[in-house]
N, C-alpha and C. Protein backbone atom coordinates (compact mmCIF):
# COMPACT_ATOMS: atom_id res chain seq x y z
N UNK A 1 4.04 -3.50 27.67
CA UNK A 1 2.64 -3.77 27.48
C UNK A 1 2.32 -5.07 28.20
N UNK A 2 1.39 -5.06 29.06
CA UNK A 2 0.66 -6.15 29.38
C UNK A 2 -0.29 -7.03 28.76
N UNK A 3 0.16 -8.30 28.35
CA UNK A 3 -1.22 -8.84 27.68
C UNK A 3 -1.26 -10.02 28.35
N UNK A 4 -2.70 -10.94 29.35
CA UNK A 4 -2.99 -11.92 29.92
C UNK A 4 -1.96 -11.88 31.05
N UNK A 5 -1.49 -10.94 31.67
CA UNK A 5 -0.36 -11.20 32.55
C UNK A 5 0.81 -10.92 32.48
N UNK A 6 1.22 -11.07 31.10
CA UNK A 6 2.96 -11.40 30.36
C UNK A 6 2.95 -10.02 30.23
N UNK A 7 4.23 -9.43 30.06
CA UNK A 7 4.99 -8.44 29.76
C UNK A 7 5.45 -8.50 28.36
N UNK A 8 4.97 -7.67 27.14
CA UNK A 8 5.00 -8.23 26.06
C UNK A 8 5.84 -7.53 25.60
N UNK A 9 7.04 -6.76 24.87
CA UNK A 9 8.07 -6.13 24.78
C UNK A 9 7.75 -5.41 23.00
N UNK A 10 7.70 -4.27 22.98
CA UNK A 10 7.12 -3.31 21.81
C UNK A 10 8.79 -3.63 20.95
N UNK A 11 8.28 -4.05 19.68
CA UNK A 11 9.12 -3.69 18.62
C UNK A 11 8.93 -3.02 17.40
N UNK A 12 10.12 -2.44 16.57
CA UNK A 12 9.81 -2.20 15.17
C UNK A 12 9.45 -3.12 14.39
N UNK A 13 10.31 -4.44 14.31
CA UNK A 13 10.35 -5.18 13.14
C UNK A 13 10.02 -6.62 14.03
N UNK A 14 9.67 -7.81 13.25
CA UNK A 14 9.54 -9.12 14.15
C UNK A 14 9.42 -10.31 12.78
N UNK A 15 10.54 -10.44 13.40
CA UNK A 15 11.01 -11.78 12.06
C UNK A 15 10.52 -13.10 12.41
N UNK A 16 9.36 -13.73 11.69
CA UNK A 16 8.92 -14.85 11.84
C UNK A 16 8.77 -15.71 10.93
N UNK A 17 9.91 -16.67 11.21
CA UNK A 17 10.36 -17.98 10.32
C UNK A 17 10.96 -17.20 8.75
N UNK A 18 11.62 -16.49 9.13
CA UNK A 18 12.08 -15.41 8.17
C UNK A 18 11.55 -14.18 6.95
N UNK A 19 10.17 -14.15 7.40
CA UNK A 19 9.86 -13.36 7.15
C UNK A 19 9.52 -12.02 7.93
N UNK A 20 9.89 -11.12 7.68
CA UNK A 20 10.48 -9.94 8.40
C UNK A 20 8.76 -8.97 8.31
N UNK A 21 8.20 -8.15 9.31
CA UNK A 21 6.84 -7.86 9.50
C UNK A 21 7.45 -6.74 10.41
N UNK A 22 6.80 -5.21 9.83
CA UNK A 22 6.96 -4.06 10.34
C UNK A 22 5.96 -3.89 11.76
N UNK A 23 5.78 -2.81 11.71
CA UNK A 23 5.21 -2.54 12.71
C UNK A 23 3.67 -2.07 12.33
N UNK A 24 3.91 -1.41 10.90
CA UNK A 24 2.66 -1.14 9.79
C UNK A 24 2.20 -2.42 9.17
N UNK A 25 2.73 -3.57 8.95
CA UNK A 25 2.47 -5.22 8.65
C UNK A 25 2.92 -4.76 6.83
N UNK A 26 3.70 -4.04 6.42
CA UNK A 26 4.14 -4.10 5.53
C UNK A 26 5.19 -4.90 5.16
N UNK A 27 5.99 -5.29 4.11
CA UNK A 27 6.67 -6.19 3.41
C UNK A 27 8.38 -5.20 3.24
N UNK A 28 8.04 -3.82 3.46
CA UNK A 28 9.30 -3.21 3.23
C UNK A 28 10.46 -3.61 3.55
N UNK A 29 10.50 -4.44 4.95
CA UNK A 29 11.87 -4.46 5.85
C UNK A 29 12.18 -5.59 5.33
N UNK A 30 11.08 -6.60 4.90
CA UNK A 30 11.58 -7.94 4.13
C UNK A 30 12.13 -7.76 3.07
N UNK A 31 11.78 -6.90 2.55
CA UNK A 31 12.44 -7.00 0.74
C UNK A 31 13.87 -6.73 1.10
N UNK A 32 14.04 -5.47 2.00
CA UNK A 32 15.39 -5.06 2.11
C UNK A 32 16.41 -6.12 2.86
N UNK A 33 15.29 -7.10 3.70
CA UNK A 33 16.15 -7.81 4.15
C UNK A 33 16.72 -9.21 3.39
N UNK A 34 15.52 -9.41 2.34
CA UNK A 34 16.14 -10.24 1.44
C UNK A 34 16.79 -9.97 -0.11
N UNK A 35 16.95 -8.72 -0.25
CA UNK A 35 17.91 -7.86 -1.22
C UNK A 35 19.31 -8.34 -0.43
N UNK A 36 19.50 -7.77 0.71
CA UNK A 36 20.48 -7.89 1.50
C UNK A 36 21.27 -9.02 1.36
N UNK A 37 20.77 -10.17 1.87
CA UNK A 37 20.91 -11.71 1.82
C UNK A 37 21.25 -12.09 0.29
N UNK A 38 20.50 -12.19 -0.87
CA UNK A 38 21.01 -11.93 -2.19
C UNK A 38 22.53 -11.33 -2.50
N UNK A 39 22.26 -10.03 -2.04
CA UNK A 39 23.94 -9.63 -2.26
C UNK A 39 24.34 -10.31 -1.69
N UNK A 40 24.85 -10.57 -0.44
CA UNK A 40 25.68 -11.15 0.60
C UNK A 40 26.20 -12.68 -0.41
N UNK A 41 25.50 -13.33 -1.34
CA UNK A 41 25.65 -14.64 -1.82
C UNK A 41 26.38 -13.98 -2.83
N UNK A 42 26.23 -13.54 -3.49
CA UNK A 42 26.33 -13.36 -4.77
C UNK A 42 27.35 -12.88 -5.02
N UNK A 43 28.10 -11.52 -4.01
CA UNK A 43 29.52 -11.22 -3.49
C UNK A 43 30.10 -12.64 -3.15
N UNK A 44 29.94 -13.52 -2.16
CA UNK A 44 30.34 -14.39 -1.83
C UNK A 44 30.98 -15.43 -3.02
N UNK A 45 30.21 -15.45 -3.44
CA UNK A 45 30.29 -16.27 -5.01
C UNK A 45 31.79 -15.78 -5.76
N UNK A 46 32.06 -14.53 -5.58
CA UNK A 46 33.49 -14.37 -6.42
C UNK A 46 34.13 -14.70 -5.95
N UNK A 47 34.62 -15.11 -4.06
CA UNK A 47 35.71 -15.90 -3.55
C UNK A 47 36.16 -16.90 -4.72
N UNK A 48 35.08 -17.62 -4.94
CA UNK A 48 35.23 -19.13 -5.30
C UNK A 48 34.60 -19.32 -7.23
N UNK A 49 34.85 -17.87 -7.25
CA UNK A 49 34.43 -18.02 -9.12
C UNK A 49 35.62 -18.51 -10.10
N UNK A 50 36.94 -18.43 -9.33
CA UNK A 50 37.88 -18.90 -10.27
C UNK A 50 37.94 -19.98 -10.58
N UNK A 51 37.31 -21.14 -9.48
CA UNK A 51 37.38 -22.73 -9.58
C UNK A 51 35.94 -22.95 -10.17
N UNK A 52 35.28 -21.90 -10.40
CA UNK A 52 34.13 -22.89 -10.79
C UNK A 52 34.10 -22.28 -12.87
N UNK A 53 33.43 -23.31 -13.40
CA UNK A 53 33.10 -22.99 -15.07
C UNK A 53 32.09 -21.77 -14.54
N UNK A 54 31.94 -21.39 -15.93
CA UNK A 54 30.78 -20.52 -16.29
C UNK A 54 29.44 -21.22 -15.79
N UNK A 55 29.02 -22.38 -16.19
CA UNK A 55 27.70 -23.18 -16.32
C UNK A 55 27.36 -23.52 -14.94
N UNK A 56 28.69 -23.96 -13.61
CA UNK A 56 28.77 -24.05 -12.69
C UNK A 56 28.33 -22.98 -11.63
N UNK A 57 29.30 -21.34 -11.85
CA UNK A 57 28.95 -20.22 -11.43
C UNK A 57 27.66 -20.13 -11.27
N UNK A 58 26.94 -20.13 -13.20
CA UNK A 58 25.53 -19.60 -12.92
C UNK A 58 24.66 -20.29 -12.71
N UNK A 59 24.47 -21.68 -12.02
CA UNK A 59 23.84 -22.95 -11.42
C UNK A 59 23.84 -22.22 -10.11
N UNK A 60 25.16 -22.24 -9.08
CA UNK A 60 25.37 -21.82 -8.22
C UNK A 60 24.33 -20.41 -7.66
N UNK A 61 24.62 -19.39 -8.54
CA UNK A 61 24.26 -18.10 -8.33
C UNK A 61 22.47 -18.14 -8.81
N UNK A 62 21.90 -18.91 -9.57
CA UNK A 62 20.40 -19.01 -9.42
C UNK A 62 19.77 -19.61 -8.29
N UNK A 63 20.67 -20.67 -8.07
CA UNK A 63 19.94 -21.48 -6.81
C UNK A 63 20.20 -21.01 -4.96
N UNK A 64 21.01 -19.95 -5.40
CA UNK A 64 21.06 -19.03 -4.29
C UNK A 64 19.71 -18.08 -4.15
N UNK A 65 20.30 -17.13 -5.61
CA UNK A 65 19.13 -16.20 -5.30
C UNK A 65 17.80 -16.80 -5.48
N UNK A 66 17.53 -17.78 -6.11
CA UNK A 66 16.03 -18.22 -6.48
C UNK A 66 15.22 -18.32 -5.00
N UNK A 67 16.13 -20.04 -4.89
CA UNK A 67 15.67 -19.94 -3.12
C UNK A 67 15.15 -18.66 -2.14
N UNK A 68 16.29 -17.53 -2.04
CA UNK A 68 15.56 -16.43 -1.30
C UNK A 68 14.33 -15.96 -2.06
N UNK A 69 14.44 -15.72 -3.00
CA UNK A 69 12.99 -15.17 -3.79
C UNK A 69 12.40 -15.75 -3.69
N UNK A 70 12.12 -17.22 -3.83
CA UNK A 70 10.95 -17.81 -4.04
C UNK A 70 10.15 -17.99 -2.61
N UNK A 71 11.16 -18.09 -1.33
CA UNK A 71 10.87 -18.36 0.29
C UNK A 71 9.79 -17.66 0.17
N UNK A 72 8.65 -18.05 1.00
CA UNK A 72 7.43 -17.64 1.49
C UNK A 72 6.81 -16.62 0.79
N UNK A 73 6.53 -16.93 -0.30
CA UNK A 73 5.98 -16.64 -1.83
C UNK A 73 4.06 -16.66 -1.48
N UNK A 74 3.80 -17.78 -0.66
CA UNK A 74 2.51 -18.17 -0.66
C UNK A 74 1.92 -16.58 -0.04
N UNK A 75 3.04 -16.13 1.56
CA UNK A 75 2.86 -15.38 1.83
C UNK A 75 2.22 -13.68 1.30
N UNK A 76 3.66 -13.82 0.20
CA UNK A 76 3.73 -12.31 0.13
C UNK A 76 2.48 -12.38 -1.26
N UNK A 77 2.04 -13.60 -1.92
CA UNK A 77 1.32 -13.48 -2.58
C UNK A 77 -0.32 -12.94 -2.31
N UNK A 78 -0.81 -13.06 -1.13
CA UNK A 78 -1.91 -12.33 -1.08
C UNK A 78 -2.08 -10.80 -0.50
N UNK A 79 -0.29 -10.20 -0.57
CA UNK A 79 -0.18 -9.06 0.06
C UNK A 79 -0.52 -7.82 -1.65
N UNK A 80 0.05 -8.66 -2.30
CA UNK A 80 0.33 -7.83 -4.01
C UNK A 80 -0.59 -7.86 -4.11
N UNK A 81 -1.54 -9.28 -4.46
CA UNK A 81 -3.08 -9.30 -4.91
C UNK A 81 -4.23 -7.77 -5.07
């Protein structure tokens, strides 16, 4: 596609500043992509669950997943509305 000159290159998905935007401007590919990311920590987390307490673990494992959930919240908040 041509736009102003440039050669603009057609995609499905287009991740900007990590939020993930279809081609429909839906939220689908984000959720899955930050489901994804969630697991990926949270698996990760049992390497290193033997050295940590209980209280430690689940410090660890909120401030993982929270962070992804909470990321660009402002965003997805006027999509639910």
């Amino acid at each position: 596609m041509d736009v102003a000159g440039a050669v603009v290159l057609l995609t499905d998905n287009v991740n900007i500043l990590g939020i993930v935007l279809d081609r429909h401007l839906n939220f689908t590919t984000h959720v899955h992509s930050v489901c994804k990311s969630v697991s990926y920590h949270i698996q990760s987390l049992r390497h290193i669950q033997t050295s940590l307490t209980n209280d430690m673990a689940r410090t660890a494992a909120c401030a993982l997943v929270n962070s992804r959930l909470d990321y660009a919240n402002a965003v997805l908040e006027h999509v639910c509305v």
